[in-house]
PDB file of N, CA and C in Angstrom:
ATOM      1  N   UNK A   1     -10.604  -0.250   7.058  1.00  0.00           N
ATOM      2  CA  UNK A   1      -9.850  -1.475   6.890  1.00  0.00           C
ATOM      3  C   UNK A   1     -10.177  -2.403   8.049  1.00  0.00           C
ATOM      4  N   UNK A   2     -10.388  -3.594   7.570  1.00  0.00           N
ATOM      5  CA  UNK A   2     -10.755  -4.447   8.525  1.00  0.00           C
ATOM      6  C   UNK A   2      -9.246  -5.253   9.256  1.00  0.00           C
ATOM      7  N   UNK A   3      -9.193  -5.645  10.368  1.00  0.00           N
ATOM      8  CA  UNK A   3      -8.134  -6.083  10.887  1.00  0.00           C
ATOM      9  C   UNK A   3      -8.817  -7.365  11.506  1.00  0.00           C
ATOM     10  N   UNK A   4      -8.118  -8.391  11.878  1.00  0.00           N
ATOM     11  CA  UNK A   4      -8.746  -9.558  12.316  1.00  0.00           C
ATOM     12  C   UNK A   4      -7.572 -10.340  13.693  1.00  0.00           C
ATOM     13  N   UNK A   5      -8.259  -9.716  14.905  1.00  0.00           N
ATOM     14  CA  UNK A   5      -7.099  -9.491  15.983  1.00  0.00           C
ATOM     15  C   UNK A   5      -7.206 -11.107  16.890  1.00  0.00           C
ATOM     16  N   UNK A   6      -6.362 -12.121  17.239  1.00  0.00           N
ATOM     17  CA  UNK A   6      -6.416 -13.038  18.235  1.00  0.00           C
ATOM     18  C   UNK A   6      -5.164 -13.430  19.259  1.00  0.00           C
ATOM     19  N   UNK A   7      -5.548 -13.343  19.877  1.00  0.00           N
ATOM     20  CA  UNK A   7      -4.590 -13.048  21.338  1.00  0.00           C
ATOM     21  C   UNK A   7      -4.119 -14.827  21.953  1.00  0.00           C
ATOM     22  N   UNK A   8      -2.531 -15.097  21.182  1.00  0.00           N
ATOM     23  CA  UNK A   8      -2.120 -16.548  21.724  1.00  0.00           C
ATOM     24  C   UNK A   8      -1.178 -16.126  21.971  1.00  0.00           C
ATOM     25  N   UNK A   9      -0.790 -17.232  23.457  1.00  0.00           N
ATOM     26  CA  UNK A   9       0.321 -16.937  23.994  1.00  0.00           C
ATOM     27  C   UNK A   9       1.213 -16.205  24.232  1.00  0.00           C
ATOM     28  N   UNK A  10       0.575 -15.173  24.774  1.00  0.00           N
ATOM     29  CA  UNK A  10       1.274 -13.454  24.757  1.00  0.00           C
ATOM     30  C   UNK A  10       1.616 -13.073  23.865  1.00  0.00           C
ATOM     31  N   UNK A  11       1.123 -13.143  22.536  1.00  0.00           N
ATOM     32  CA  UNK A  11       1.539 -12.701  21.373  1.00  0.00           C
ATOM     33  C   UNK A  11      -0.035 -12.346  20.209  1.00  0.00           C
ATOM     34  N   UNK A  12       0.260 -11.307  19.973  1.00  0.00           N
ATOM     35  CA  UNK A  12      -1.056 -10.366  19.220  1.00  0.00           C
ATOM     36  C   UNK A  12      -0.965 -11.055  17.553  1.00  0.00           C
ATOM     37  N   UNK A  13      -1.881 -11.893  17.270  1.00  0.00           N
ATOM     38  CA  UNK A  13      -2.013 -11.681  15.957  1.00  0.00           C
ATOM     39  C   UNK A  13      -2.412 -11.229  15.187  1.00  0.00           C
ATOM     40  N   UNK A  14      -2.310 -10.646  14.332  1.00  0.00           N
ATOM     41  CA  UNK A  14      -3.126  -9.809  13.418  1.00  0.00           C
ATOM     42  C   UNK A  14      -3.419 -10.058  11.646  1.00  0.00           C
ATOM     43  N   UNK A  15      -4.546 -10.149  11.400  1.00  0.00           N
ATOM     44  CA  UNK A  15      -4.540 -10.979   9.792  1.00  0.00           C
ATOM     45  C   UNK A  15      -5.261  -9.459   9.304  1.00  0.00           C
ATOM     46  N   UNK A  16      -4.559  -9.003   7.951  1.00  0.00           N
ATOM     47  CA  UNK A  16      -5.008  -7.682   7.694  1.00  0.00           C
ATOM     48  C   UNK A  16      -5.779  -8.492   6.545  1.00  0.00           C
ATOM     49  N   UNK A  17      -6.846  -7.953   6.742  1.00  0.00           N
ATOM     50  CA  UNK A  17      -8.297  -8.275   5.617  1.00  0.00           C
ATOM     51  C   UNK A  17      -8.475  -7.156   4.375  1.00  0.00           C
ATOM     52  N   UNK A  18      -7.627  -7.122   3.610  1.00  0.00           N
ATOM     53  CA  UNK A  18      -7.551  -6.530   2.698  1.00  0.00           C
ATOM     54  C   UNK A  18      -6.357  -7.183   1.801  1.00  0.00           C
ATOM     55  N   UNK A  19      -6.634  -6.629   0.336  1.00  0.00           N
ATOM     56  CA  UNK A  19      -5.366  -6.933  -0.774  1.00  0.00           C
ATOM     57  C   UNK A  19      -4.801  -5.918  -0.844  1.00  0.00           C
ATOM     58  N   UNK A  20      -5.058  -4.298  -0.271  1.00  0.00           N
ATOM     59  CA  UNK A  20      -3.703  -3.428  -0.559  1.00  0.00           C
ATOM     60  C   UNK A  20      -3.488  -3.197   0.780  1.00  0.00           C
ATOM     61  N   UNK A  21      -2.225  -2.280   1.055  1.00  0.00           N
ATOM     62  CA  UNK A  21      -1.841  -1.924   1.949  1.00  0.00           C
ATOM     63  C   UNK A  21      -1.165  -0.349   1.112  1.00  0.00           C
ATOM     64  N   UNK A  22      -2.050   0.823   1.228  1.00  0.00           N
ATOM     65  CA  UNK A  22      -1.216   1.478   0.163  1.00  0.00           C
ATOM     66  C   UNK A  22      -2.041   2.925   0.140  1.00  0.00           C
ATOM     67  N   UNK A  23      -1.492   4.195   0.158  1.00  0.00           N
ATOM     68  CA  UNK A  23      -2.204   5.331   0.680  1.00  0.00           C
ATOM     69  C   UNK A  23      -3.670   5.599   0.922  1.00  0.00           C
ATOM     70  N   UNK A  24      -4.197   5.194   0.222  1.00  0.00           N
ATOM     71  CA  UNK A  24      -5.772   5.075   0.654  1.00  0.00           C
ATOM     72  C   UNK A  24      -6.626   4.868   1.606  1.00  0.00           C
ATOM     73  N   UNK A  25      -5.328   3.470   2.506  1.00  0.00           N
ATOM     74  CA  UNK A  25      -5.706   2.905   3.721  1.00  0.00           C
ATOM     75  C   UNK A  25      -4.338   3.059   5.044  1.00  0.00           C
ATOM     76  N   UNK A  26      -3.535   3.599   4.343  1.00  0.00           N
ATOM     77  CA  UNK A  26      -2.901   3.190   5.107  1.00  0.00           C
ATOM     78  C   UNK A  26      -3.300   4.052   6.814  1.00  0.00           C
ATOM     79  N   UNK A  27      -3.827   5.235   6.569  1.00  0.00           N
ATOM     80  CA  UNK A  27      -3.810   5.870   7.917  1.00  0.00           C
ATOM     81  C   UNK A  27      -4.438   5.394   8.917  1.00  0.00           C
ATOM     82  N   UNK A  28      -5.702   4.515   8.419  1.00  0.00           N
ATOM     83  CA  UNK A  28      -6.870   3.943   8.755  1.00  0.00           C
ATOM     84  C   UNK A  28      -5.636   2.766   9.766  1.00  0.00           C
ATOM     85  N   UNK A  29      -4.926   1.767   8.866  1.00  0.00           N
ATOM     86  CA  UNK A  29      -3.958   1.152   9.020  1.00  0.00           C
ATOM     87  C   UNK A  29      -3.361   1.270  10.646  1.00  0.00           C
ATOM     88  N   UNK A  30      -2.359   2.696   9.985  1.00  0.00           N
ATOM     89  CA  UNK A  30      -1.960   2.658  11.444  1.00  0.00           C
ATOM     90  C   UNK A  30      -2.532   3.701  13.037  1.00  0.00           C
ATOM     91  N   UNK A  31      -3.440   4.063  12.414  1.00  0.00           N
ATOM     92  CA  UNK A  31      -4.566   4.205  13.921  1.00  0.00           C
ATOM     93  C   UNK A  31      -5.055   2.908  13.986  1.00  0.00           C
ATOM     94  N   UNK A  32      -5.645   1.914  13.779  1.00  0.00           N
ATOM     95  CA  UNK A  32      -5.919   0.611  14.353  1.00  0.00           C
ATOM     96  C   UNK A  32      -4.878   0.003  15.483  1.00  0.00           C
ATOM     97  N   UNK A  33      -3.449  -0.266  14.215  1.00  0.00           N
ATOM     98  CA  UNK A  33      -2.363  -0.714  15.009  1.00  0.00           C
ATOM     99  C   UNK A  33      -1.806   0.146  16.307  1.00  0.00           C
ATOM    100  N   UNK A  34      -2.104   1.386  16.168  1.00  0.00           N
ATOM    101  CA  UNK A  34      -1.855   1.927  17.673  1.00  0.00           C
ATOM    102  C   UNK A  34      -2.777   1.758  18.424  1.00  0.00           C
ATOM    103  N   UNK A  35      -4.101   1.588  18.482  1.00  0.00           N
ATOM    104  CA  UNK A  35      -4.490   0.828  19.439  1.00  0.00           C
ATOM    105  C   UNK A  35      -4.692   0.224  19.811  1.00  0.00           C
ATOM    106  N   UNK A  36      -4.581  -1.208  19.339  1.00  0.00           N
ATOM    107  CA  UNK A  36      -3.678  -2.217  19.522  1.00  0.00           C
ATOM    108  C   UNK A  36      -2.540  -2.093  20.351  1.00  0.00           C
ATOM    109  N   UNK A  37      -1.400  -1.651  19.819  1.00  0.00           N
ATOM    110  CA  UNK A  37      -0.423  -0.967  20.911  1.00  0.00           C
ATOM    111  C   UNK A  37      -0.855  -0.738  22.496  1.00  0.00           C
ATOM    112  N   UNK A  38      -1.821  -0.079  22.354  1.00  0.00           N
ATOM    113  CA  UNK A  38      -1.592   1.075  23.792  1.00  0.00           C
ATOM    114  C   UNK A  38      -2.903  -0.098  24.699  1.00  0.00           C
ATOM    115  N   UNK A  39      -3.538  -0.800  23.841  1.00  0.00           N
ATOM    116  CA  UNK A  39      -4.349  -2.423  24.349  1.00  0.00           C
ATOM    117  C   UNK A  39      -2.996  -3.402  25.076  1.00  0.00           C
ATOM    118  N   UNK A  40      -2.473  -3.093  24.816  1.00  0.00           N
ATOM    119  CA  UNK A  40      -0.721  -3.828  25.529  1.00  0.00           C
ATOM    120  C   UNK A  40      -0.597  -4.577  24.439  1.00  0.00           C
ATOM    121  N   UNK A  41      -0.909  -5.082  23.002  1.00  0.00           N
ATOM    122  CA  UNK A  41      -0.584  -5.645  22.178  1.00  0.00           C
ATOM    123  C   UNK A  41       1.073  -5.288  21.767  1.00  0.00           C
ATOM    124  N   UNK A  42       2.205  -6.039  22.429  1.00  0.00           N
ATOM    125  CA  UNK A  42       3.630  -4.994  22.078  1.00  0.00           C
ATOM    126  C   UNK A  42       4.602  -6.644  21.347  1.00  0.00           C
ATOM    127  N   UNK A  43       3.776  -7.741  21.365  1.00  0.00           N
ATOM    128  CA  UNK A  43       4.730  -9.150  20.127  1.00  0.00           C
ATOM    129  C   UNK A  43       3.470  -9.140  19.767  1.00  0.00           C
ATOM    130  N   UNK A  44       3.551  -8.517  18.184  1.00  0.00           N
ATOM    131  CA  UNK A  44       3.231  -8.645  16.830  1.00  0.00           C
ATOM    132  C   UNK A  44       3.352  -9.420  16.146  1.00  0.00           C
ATOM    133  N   UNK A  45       2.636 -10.297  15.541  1.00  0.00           N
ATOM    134  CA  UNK A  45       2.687 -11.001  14.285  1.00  0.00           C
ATOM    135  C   UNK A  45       1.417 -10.654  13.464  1.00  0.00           C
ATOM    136  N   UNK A  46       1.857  -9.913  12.227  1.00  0.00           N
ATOM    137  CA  UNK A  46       1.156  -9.498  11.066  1.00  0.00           C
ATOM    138  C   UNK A  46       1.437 -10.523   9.958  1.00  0.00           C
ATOM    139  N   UNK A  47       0.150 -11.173   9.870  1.00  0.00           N
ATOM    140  CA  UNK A  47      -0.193 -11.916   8.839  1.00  0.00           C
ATOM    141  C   UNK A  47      -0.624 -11.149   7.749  1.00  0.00           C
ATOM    142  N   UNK A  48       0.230 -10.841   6.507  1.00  0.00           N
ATOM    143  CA  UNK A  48       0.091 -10.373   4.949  1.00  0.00           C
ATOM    144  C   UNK A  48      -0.400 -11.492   4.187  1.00  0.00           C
ATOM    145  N   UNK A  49      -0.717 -12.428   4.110  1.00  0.00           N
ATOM    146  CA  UNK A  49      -0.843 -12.994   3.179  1.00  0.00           C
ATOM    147  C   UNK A  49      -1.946 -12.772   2.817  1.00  0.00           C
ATOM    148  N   UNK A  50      -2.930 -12.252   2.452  1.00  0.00           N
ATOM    149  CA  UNK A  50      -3.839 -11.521   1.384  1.00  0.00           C
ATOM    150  C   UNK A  50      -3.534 -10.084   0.681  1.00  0.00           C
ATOM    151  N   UNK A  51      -2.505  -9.928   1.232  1.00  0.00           N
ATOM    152  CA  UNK A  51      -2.185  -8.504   0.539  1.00  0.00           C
ATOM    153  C   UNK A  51      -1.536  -8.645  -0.653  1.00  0.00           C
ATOM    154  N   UNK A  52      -1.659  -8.113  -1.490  1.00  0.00           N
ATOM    155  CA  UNK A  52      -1.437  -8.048  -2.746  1.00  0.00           C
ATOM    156  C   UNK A  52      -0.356  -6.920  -3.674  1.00  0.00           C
ATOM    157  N   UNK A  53      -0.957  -5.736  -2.701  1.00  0.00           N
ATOM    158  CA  UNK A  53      -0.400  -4.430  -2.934  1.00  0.00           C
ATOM    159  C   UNK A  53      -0.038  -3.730  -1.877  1.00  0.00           C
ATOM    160  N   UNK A  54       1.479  -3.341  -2.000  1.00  0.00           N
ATOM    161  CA  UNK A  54       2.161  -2.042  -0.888  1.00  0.00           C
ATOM    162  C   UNK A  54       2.642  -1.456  -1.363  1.00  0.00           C
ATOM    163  N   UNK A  55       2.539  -0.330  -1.100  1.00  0.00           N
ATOM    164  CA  UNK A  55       3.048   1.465  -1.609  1.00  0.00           C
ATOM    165  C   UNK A  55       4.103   1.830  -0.660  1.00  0.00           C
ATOM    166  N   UNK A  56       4.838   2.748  -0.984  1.00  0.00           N
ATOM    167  CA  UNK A  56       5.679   3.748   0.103  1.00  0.00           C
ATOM    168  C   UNK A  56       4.839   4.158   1.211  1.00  0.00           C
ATOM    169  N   UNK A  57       3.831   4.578   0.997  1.00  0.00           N
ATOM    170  CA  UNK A  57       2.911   4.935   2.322  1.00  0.00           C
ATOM    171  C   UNK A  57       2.810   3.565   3.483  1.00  0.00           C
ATOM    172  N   UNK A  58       2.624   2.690   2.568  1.00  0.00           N
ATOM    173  CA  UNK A  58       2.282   0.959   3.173  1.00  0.00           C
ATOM    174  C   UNK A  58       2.996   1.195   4.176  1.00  0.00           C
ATOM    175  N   UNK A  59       4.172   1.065   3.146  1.00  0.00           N
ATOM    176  CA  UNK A  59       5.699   0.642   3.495  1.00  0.00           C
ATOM    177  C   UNK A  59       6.130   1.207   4.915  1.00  0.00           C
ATOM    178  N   UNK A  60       6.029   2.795   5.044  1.00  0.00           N
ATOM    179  CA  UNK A  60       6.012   3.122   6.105  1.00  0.00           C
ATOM    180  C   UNK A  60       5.144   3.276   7.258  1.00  0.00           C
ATOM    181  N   UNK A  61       4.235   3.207   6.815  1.00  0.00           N
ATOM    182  CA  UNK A  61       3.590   2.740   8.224  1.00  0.00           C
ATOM    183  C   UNK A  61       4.133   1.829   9.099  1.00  0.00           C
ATOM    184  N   UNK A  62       4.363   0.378   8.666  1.00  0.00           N
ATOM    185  CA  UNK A  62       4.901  -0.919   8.777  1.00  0.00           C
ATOM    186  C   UNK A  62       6.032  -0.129  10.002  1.00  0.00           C
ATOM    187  N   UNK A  63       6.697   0.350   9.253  1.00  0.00           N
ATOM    188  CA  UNK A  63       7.816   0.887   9.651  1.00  0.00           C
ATOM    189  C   UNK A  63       7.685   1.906  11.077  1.00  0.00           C
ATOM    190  N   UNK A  64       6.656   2.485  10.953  1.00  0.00           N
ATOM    191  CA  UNK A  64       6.293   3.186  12.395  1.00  0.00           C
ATOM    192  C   UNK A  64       5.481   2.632  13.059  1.00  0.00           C
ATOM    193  N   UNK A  65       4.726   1.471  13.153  1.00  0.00           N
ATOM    194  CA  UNK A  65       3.883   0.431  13.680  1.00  0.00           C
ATOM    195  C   UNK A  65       5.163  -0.223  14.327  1.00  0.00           C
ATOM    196  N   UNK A  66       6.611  -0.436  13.703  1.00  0.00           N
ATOM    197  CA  UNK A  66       7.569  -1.181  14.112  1.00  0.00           C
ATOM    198  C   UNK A  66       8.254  -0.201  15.143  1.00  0.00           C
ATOM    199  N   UNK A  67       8.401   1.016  15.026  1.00  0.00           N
ATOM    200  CA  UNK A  67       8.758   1.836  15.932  1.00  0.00           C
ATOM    201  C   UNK A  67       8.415   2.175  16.961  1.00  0.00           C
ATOM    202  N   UNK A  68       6.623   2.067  17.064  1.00  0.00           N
ATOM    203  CA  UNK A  68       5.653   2.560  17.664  1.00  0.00           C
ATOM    204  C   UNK A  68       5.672   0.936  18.978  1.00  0.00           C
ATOM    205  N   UNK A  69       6.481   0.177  19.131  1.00  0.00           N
ATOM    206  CA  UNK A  69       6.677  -0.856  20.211  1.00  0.00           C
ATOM    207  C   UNK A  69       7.896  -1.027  20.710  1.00  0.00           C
ATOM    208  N   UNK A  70       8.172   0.143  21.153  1.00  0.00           N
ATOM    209  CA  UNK A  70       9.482   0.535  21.749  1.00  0.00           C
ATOM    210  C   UNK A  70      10.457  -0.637  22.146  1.00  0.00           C
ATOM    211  N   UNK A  71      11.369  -0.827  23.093  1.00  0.00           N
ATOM    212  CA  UNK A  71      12.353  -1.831  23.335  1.00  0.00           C
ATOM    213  C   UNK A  71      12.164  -3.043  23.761  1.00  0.00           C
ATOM    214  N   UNK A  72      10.798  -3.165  24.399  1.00  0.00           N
ATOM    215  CA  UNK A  72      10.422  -3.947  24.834  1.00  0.00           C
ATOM    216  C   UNK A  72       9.315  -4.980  23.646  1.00  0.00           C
ATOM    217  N   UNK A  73       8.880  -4.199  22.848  1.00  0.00           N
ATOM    218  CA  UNK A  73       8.026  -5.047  21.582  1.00  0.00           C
ATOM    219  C   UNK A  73       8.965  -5.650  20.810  1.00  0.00           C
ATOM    220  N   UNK A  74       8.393  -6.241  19.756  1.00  0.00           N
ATOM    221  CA  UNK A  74       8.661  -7.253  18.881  1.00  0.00           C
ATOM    222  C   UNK A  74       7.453  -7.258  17.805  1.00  0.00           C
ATOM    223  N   UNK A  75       7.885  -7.236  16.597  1.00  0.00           N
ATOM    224  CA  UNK A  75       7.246  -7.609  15.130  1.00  0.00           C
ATOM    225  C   UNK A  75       7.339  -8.278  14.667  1.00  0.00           C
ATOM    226  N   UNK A  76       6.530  -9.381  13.481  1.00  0.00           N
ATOM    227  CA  UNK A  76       7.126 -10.515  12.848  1.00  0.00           C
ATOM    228  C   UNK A  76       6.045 -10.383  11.808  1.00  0.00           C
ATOM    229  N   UNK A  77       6.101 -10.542  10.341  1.00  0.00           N
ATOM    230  CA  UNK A  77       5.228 -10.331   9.089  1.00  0.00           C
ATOM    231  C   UNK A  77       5.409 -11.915   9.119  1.00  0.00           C
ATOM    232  N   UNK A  78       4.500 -11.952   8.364  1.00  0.00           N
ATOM    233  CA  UNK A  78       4.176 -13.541   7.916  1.00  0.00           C
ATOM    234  C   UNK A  78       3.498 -13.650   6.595  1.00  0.00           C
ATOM    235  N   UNK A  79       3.375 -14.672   5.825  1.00  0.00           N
ATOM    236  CA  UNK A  79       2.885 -14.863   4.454  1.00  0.00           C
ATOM    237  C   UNK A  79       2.879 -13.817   3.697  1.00  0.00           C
ATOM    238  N   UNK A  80       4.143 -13.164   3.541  1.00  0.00           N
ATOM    239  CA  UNK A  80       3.926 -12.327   2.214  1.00  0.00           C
ATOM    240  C   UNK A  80       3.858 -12.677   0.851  1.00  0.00           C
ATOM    241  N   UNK A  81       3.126 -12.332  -0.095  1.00  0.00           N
ATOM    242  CA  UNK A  81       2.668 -12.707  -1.589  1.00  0.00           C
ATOM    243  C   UNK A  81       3.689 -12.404  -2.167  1.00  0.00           C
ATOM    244  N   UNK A  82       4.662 -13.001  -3.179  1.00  0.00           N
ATOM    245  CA  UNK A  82       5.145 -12.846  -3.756  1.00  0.00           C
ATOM    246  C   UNK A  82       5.488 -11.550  -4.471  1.00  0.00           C
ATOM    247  N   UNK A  83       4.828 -10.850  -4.603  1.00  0.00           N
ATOM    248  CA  UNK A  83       4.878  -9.013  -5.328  1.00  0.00           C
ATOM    249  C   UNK A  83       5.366  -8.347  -3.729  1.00  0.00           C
ATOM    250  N   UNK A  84       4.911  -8.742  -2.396  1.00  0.00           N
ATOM    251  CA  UNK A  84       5.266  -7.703  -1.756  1.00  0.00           C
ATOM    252  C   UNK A  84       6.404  -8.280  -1.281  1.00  0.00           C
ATOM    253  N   UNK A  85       6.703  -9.947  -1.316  1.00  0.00           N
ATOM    254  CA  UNK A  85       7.960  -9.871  -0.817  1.00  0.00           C
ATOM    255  C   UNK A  85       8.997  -9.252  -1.601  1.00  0.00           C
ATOM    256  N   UNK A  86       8.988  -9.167  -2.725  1.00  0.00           N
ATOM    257  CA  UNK A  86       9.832  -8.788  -4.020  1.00  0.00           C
ATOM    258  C   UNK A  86       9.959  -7.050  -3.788  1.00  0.00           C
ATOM    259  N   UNK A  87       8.448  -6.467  -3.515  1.00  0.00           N
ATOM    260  CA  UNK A  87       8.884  -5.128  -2.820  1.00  0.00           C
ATOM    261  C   UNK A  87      10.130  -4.953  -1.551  1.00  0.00           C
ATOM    262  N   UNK A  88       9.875  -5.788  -0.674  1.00  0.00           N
ATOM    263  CA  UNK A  88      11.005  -5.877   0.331  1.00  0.00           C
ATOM    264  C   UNK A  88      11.894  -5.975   0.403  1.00  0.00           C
ATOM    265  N   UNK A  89      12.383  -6.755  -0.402  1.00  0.00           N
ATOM    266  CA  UNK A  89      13.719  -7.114  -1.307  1.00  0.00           C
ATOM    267  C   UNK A  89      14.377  -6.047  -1.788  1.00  0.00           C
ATOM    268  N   UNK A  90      13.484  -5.295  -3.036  1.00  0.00           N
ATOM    269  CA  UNK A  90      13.865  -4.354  -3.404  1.00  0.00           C
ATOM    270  C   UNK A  90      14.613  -2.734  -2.883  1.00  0.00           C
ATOM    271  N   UNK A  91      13.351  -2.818  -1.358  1.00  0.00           N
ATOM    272  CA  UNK A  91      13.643  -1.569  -0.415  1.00  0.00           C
ATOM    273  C   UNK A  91      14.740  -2.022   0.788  1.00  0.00           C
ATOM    274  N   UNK A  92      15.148  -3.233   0.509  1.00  0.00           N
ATOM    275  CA  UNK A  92      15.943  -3.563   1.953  1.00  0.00           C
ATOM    276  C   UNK A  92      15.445  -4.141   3.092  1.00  0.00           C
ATOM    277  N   UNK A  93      13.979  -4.029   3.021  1.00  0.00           N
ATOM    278  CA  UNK A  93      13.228  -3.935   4.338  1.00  0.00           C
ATOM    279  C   UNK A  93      13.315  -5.319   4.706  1.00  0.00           C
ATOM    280  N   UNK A  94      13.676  -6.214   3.873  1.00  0.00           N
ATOM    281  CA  UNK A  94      12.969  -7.831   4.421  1.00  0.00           C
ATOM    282  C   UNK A  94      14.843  -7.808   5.456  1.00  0.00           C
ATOM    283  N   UNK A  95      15.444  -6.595   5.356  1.00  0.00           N
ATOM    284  CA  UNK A  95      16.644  -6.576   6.625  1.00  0.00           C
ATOM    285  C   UNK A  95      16.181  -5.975   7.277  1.00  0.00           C
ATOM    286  N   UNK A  96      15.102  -5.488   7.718  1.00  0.00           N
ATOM    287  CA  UNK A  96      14.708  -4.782   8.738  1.00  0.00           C
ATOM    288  C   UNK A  96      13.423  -5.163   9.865  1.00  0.00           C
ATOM    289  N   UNK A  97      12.835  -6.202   8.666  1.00  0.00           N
ATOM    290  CA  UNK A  97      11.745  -6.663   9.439  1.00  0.00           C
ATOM    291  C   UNK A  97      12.258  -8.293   9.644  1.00  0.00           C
ATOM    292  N   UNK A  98      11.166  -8.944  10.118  1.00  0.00           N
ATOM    293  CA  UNK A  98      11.641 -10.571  10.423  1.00  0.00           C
ATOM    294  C   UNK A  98      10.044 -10.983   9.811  1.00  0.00           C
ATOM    295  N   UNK A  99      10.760 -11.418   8.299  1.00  0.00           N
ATOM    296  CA  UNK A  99      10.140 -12.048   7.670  1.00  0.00           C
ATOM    297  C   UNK A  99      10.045 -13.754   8.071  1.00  0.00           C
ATOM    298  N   UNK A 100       8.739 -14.230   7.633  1.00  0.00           N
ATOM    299  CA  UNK A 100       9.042 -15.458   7.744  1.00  0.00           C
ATOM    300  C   UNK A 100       7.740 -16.380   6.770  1.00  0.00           C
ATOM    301  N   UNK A 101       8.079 -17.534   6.206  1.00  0.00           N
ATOM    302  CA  UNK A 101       7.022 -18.081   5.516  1.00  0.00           C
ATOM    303  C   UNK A 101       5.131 -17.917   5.651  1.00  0.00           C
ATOM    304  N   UNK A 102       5.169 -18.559   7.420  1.00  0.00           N
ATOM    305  CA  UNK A 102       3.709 -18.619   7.467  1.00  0.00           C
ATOM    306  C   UNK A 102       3.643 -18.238   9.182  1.00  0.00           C
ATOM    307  N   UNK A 103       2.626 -17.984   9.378  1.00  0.00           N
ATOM    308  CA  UNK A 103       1.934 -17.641  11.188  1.00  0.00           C
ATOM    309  C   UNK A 103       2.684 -18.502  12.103  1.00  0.00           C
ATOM    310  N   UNK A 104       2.607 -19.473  11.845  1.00  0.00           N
ATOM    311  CA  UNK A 104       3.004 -20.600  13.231  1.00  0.00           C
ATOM    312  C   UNK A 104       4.548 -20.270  13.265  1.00  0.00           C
ATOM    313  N   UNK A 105       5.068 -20.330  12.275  1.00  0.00           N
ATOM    314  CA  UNK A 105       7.238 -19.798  12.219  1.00  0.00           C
ATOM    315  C   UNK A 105       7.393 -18.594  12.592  1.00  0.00           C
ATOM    316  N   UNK A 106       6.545 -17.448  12.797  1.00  0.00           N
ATOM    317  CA  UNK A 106       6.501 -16.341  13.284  1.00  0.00           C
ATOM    318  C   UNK A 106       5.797 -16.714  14.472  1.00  0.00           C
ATOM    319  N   UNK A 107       5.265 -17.414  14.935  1.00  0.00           N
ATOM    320  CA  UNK A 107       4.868 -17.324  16.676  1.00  0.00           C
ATOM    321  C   UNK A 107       5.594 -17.778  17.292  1.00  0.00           C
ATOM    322  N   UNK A 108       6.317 -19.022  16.467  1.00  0.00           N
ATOM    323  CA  UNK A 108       7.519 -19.532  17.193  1.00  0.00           C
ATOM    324  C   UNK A 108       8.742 -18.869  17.729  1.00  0.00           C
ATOM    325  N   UNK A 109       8.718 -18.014  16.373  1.00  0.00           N
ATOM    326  CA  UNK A 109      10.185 -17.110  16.745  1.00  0.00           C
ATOM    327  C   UNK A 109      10.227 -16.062  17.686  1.00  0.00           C
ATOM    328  N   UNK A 110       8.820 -15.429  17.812  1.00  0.00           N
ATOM    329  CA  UNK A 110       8.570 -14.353  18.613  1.00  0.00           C
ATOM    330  C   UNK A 110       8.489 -14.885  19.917  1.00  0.00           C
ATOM    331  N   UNK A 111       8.080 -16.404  20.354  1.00  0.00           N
ATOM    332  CA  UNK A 111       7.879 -16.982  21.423  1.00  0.00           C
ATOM    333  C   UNK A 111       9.238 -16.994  22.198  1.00  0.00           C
ATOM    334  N   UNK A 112      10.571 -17.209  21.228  1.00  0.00           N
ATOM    335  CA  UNK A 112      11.126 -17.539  21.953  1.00  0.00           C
ATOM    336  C   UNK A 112      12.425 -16.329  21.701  1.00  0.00           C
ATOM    337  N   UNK A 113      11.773 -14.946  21.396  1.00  0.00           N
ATOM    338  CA  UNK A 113      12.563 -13.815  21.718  1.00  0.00           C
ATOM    339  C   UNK A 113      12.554 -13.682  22.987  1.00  0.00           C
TER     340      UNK A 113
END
């Protein structure tokens, strides 16, 4: 899985270059994002908007990528497609994560955690 990493204003962006997010890839997934992590990457903003497809596997990764930046990190998804925001919805998660329309409303918000 390709990841597409740029480093503004103390904050890690990340544009995932793929349309699924979903057992096939996901492990690939989150060994990238941990090293990233342990690179000091710890305010996240994951840009979804090419993703198309998320699975339970997706799903949790997300979820231990979100864990995996202890008290001091911060996460923020951005452009989700319509099918996965509707997944989020469904699982609760869009209360768990900090969804937001597009990249720049997620750098903002993370800027000023």
């Amino acid at each position: 899985m390709k990841l597409e990493r740029e480093d503004r204003n103390g904050l890690t962006v990340i544009t995932l270059a793929t349309d699924k997010l979903v057992l096939a890839n996901a492990d690939e997934f989150k060994s990238q994002m941990v090293d990233i992590i342990r690179q000091g990457g710890h305010r996240l903003v994951l840009d979804c908007s090419g993703v198309e497809t998320i699975d339970s596997r997706g799903l949790g990764v997300l979820i231990s990528v979100m864990k995996s930046l202890g008290p001091d990190g911060a996460m923020a998804l951005c452009g989700l497609t319509d099918h996965v925001r509707k997944v989020f919805g469904l699982t609760k998660l869009d209360q768990v994560f900090s969804v937001y329309e597009d990249r720049e409303s997620a750098m903002e918000a993370l800027s000023r955690a």
